[in-house]
PDB file of N, CA and C in Angstrom:
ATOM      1  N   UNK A   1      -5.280  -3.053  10.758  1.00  0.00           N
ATOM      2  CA  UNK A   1      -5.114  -2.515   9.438  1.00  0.00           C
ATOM      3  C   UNK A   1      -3.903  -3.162   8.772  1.00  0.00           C
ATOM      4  N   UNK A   2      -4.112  -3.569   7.536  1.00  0.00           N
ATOM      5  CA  UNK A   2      -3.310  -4.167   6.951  1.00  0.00           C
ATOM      6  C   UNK A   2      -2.665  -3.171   5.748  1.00  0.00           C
ATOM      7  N   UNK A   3      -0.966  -2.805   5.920  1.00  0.00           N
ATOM      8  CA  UNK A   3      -0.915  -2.019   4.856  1.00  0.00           C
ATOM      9  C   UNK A   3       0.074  -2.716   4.412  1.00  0.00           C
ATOM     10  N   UNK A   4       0.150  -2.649   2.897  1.00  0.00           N
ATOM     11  CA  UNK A   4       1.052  -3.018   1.823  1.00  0.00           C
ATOM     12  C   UNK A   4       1.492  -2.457   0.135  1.00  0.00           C
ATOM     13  N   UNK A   5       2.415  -2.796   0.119  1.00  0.00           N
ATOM     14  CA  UNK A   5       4.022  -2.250  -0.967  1.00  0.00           C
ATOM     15  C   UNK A   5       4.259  -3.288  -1.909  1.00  0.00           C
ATOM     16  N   UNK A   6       3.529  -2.625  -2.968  1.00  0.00           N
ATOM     17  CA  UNK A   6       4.062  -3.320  -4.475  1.00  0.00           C
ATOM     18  C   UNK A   6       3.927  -3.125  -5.522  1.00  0.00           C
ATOM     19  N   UNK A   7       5.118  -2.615  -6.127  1.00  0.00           N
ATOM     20  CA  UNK A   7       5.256  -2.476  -7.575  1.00  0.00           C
ATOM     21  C   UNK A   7       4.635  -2.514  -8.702  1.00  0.00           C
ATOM     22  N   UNK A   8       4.130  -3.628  -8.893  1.00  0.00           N
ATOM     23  CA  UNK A   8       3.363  -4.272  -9.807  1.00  0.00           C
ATOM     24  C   UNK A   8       1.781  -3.891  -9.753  1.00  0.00           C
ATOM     25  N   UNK A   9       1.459  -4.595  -8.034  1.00  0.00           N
ATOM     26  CA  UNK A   9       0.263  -4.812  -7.979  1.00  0.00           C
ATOM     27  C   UNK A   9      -0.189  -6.426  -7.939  1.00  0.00           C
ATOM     28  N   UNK A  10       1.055  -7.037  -8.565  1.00  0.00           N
ATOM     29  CA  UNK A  10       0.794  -8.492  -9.052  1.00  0.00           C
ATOM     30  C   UNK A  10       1.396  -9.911  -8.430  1.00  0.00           C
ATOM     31  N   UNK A  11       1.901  -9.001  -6.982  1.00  0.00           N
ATOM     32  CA  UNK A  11       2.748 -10.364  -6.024  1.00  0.00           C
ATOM     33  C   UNK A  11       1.522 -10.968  -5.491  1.00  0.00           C
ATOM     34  N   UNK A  12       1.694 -12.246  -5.867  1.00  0.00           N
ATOM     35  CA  UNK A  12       0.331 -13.265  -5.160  1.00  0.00           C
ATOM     36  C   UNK A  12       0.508 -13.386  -3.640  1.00  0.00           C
ATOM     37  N   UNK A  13       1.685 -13.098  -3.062  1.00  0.00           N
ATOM     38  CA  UNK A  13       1.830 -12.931  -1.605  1.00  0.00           C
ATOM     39  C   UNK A  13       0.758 -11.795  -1.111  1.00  0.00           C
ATOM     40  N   UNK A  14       0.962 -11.048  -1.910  1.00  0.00           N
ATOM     41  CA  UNK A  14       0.379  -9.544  -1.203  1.00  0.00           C
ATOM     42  C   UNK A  14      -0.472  -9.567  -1.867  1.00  0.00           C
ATOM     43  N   UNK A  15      -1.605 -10.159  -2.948  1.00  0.00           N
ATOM     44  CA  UNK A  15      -2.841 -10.560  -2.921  1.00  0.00           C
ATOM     45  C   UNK A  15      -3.499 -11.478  -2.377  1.00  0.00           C
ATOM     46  N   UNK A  16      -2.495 -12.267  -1.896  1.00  0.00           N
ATOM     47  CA  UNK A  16      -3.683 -13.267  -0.793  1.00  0.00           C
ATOM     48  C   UNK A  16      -3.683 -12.288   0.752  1.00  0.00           C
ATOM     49  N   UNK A  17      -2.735 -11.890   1.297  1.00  0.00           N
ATOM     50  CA  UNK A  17      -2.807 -11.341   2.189  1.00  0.00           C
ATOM     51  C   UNK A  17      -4.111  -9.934   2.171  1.00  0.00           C
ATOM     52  N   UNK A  18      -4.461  -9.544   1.020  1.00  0.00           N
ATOM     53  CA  UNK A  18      -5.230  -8.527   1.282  1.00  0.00           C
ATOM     54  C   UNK A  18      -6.438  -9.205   0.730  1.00  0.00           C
ATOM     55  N   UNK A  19      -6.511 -10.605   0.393  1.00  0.00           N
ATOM     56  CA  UNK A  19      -8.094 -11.322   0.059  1.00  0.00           C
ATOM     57  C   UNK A  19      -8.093 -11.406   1.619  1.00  0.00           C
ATOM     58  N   UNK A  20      -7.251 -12.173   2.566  1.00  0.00           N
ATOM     59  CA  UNK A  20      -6.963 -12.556   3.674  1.00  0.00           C
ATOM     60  C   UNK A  20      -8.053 -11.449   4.572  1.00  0.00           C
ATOM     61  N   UNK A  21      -7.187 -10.404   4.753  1.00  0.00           N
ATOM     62  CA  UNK A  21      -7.737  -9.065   5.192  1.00  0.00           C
ATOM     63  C   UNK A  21      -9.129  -8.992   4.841  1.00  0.00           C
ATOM     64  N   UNK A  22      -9.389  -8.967   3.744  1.00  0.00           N
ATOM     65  CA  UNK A  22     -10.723  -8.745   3.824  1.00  0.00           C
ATOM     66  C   UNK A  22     -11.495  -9.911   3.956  1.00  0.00           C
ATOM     67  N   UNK A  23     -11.013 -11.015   4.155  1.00  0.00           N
ATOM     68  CA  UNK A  23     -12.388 -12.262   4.805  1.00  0.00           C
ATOM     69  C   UNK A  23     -12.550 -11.820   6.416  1.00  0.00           C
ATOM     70  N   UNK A  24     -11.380 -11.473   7.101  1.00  0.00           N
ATOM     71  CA  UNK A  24     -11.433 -11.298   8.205  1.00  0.00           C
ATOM     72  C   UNK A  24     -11.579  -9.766   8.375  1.00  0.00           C
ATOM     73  N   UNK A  25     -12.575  -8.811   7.451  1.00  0.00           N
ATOM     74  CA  UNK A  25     -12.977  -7.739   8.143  1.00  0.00           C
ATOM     75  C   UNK A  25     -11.603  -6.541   8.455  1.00  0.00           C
ATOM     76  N   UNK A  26     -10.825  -7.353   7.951  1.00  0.00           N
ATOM     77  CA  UNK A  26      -9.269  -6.258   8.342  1.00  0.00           C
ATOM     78  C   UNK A  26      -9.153  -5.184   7.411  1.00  0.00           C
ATOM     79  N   UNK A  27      -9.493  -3.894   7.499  1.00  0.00           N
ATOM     80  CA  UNK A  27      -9.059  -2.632   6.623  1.00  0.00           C
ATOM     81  C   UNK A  27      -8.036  -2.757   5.702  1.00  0.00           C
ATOM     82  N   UNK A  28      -7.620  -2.688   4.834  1.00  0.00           N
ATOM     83  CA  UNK A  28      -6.024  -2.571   4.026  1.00  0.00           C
ATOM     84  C   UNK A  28      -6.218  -1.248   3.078  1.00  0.00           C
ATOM     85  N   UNK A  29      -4.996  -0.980   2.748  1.00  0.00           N
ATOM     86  CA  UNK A  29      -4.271   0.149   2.352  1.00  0.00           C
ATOM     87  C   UNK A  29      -3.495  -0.530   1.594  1.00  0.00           C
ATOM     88  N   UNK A  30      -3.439  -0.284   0.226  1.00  0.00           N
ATOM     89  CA  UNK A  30      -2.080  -1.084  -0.541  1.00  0.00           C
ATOM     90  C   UNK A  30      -1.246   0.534  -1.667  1.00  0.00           C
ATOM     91  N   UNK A  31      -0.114   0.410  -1.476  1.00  0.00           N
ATOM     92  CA  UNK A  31       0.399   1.397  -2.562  1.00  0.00           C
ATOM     93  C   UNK A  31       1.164   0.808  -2.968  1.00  0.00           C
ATOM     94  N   UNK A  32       0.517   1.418  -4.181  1.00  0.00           N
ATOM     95  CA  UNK A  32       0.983   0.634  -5.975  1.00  0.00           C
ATOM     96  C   UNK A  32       1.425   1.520  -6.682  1.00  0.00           C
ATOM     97  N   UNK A  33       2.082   1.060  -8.052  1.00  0.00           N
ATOM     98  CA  UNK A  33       2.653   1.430  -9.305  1.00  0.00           C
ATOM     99  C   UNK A  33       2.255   0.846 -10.426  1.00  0.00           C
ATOM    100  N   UNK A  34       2.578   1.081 -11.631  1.00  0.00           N
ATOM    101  CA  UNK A  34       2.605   0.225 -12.959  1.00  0.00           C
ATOM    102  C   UNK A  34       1.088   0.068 -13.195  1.00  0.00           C
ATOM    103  N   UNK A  35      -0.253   0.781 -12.654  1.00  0.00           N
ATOM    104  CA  UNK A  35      -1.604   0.512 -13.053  1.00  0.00           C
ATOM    105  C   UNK A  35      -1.773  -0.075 -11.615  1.00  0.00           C
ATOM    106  N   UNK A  36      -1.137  -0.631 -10.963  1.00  0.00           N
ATOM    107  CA  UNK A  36      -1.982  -1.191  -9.737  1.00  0.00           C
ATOM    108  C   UNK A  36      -2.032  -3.330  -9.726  1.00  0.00           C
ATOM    109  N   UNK A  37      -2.409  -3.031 -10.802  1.00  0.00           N
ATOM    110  CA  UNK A  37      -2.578  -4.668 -11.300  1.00  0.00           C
ATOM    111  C   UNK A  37      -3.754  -5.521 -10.148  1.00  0.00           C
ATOM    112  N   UNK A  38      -3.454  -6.481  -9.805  1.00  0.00           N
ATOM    113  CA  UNK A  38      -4.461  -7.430  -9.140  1.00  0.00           C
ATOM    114  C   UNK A  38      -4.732  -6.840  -7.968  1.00  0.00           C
ATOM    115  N   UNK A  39      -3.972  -6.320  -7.369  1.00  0.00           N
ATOM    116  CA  UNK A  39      -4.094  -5.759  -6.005  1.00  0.00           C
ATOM    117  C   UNK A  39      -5.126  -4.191  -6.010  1.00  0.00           C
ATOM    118  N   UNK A  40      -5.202  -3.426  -7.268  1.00  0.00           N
ATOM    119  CA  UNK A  40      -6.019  -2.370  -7.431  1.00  0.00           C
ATOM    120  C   UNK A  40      -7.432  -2.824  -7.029  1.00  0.00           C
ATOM    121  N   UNK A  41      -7.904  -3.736  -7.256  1.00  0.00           N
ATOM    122  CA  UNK A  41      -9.427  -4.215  -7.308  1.00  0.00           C
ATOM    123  C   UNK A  41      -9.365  -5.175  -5.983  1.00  0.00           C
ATOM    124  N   UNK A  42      -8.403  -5.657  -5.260  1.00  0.00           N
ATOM    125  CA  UNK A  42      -8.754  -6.502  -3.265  1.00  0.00           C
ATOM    126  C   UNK A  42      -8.849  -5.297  -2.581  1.00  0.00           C
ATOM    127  N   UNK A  43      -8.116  -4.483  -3.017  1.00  0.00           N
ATOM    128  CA  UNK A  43      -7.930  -3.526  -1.771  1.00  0.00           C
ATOM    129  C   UNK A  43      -9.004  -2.654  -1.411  1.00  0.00           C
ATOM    130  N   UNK A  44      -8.975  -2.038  -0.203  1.00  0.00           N
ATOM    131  CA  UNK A  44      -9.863  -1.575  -0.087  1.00  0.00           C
ATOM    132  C   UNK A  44      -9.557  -0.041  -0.077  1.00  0.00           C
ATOM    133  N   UNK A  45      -8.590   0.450   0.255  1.00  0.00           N
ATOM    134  CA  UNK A  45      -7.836   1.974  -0.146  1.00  0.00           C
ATOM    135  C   UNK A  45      -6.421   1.380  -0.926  1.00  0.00           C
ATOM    136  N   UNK A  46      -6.323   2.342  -2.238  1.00  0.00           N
ATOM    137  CA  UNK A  46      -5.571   1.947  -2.735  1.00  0.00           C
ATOM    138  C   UNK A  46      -4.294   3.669  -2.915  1.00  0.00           C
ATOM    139  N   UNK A  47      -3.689   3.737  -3.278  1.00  0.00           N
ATOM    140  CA  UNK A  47      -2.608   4.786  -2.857  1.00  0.00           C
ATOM    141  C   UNK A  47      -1.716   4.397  -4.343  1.00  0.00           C
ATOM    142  N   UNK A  48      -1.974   4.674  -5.364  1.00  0.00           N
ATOM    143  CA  UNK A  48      -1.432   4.732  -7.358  1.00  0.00           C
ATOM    144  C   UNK A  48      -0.636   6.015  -7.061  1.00  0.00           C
ATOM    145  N   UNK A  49       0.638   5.134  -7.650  1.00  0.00           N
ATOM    146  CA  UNK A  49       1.845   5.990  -8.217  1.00  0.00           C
ATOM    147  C   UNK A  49       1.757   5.818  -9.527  1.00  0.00           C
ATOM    148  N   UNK A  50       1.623   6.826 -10.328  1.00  0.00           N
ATOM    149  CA  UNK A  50       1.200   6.393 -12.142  1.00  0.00           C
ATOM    150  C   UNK A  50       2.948   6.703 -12.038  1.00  0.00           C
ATOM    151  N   UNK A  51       3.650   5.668 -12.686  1.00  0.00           N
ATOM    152  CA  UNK A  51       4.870   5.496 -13.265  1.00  0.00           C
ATOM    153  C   UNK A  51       4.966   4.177 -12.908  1.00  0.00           C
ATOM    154  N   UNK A  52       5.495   3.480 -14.803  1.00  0.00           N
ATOM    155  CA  UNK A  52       5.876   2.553 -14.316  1.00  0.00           C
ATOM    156  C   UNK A  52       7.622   2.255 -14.136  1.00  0.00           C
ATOM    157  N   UNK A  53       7.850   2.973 -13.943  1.00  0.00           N
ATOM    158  CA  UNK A  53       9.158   3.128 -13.526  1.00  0.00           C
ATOM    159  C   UNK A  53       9.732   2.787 -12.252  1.00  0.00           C
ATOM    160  N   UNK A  54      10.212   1.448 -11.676  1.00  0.00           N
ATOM    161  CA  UNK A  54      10.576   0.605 -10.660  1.00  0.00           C
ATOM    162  C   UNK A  54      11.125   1.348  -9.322  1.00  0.00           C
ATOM    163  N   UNK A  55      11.501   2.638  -9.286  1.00  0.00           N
ATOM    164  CA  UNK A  55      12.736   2.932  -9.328  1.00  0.00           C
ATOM    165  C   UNK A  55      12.062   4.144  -7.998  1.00  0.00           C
ATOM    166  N   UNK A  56      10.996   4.762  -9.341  1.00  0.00           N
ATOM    167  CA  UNK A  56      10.040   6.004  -8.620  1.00  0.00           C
ATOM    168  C   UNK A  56       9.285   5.591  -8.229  1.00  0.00           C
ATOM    169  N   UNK A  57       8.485   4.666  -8.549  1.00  0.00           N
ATOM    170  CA  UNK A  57       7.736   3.876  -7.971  1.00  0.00           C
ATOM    171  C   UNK A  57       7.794   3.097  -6.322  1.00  0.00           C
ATOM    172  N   UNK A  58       8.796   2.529  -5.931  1.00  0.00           N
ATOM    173  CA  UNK A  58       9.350   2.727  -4.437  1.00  0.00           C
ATOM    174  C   UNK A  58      10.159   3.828  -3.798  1.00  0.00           C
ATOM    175  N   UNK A  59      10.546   4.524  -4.357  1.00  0.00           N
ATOM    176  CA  UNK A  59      10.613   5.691  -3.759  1.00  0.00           C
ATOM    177  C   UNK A  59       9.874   6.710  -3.157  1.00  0.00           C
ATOM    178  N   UNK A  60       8.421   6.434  -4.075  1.00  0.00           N
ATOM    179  CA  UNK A  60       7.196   7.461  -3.653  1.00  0.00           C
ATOM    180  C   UNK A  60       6.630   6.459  -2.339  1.00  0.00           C
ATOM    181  N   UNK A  61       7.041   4.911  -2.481  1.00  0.00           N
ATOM    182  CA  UNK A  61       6.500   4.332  -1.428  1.00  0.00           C
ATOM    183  C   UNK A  61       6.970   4.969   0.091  1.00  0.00           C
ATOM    184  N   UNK A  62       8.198   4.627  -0.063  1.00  0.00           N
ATOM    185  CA  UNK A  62       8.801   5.208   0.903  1.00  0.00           C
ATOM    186  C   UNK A  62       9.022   6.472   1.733  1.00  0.00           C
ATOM    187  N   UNK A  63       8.724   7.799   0.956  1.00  0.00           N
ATOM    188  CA  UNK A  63       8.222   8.900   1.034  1.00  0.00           C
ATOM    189  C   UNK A  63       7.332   8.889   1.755  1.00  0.00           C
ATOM    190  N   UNK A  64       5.740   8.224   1.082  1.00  0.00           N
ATOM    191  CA  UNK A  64       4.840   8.264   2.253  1.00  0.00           C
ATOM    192  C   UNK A  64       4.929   7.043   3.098  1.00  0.00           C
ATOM    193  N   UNK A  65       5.360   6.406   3.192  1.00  0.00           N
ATOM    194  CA  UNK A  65       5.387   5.465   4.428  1.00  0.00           C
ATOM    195  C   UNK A  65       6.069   6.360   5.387  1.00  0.00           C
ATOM    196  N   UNK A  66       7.167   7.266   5.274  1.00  0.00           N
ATOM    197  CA  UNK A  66       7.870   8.144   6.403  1.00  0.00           C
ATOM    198  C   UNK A  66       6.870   9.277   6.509  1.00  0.00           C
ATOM    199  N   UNK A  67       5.310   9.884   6.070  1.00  0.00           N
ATOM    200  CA  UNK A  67       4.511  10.586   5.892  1.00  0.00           C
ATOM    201  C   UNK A  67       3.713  10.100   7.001  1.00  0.00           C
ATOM    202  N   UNK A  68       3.722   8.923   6.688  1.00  0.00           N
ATOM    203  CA  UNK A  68       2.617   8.350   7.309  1.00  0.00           C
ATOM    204  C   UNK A  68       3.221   7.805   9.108  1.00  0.00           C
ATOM    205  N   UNK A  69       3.680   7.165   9.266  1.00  0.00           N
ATOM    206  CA  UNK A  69       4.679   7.478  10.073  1.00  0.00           C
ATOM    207  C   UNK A  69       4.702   8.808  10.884  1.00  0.00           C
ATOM    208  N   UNK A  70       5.293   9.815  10.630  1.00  0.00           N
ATOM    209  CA  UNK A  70       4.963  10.801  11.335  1.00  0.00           C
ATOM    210  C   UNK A  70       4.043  11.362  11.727  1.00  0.00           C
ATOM    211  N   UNK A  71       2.788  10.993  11.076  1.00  0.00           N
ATOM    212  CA  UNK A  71       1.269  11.347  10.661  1.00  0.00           C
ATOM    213  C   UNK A  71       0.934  10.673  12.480  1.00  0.00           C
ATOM    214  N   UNK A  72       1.456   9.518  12.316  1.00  0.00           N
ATOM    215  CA  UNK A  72       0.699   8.706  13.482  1.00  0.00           C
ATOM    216  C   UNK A  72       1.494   8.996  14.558  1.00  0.00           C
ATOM    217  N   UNK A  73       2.729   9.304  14.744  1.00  0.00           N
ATOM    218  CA  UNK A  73       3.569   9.727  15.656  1.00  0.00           C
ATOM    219  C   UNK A  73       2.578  10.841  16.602  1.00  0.00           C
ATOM    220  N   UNK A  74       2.294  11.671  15.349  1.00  0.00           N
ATOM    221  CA  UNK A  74       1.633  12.849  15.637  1.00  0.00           C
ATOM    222  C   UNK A  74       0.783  12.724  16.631  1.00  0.00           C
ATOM    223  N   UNK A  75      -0.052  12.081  15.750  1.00  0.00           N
ATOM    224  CA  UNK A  75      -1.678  11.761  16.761  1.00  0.00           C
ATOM    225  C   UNK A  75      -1.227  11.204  18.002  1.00  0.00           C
ATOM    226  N   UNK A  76      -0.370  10.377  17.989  1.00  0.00           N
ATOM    227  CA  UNK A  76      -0.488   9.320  19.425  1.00  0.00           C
ATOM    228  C   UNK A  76       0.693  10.364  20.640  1.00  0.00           C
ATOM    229  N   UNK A  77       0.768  11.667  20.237  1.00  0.00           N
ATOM    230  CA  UNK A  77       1.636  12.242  20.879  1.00  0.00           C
ATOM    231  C   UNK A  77       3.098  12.317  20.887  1.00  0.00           C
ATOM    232  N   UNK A  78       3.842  11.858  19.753  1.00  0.00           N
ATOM    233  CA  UNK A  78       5.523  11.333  20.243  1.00  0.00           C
ATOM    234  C   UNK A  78       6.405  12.357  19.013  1.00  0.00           C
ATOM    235  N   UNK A  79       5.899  13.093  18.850  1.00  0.00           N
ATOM    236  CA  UNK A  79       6.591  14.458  18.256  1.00  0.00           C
ATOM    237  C   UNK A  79       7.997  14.528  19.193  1.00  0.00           C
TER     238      UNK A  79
END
């Protein structure tokens, strides 16, 4: 699973990596801001923070990335 963080939506790094992902069958998860941009339409789960505000916008990333994170802690036992 391929997950990824961006602002925009519009880093060509992190749109080739999730064209990437999906030639090779790899799941992705991308969370976005600002509309999503190029990356709204590769991805295959997408995770929209409506603000385009830079600021809240990685902050909500980060939030659930430590969500998520514990989420899996969970499952795999390491509470």
């Amino acid at each position: 699973m391929l997950i990824v963080l961006s602002t925009s939506g519009n880093s060509q790094n992190i749109n080739n990596a999730l064209i990437k992902a999906k030639e090779l069958s790899i799941s992705s998860i991308a969370m976005l801001g600002k509309g999503g941009g190029e990356s709204f339409s590769i991805a295959e789960t997408v995770i929209l923070i409506d603000s385009n505000s830079t600021a809240r916008v990685q902050e909500s990333h980060q939030l659930i990335s430590h969500i998520l994170c514990e989420l899996i802690e969970a499952e795999l036992g390491y509470e």
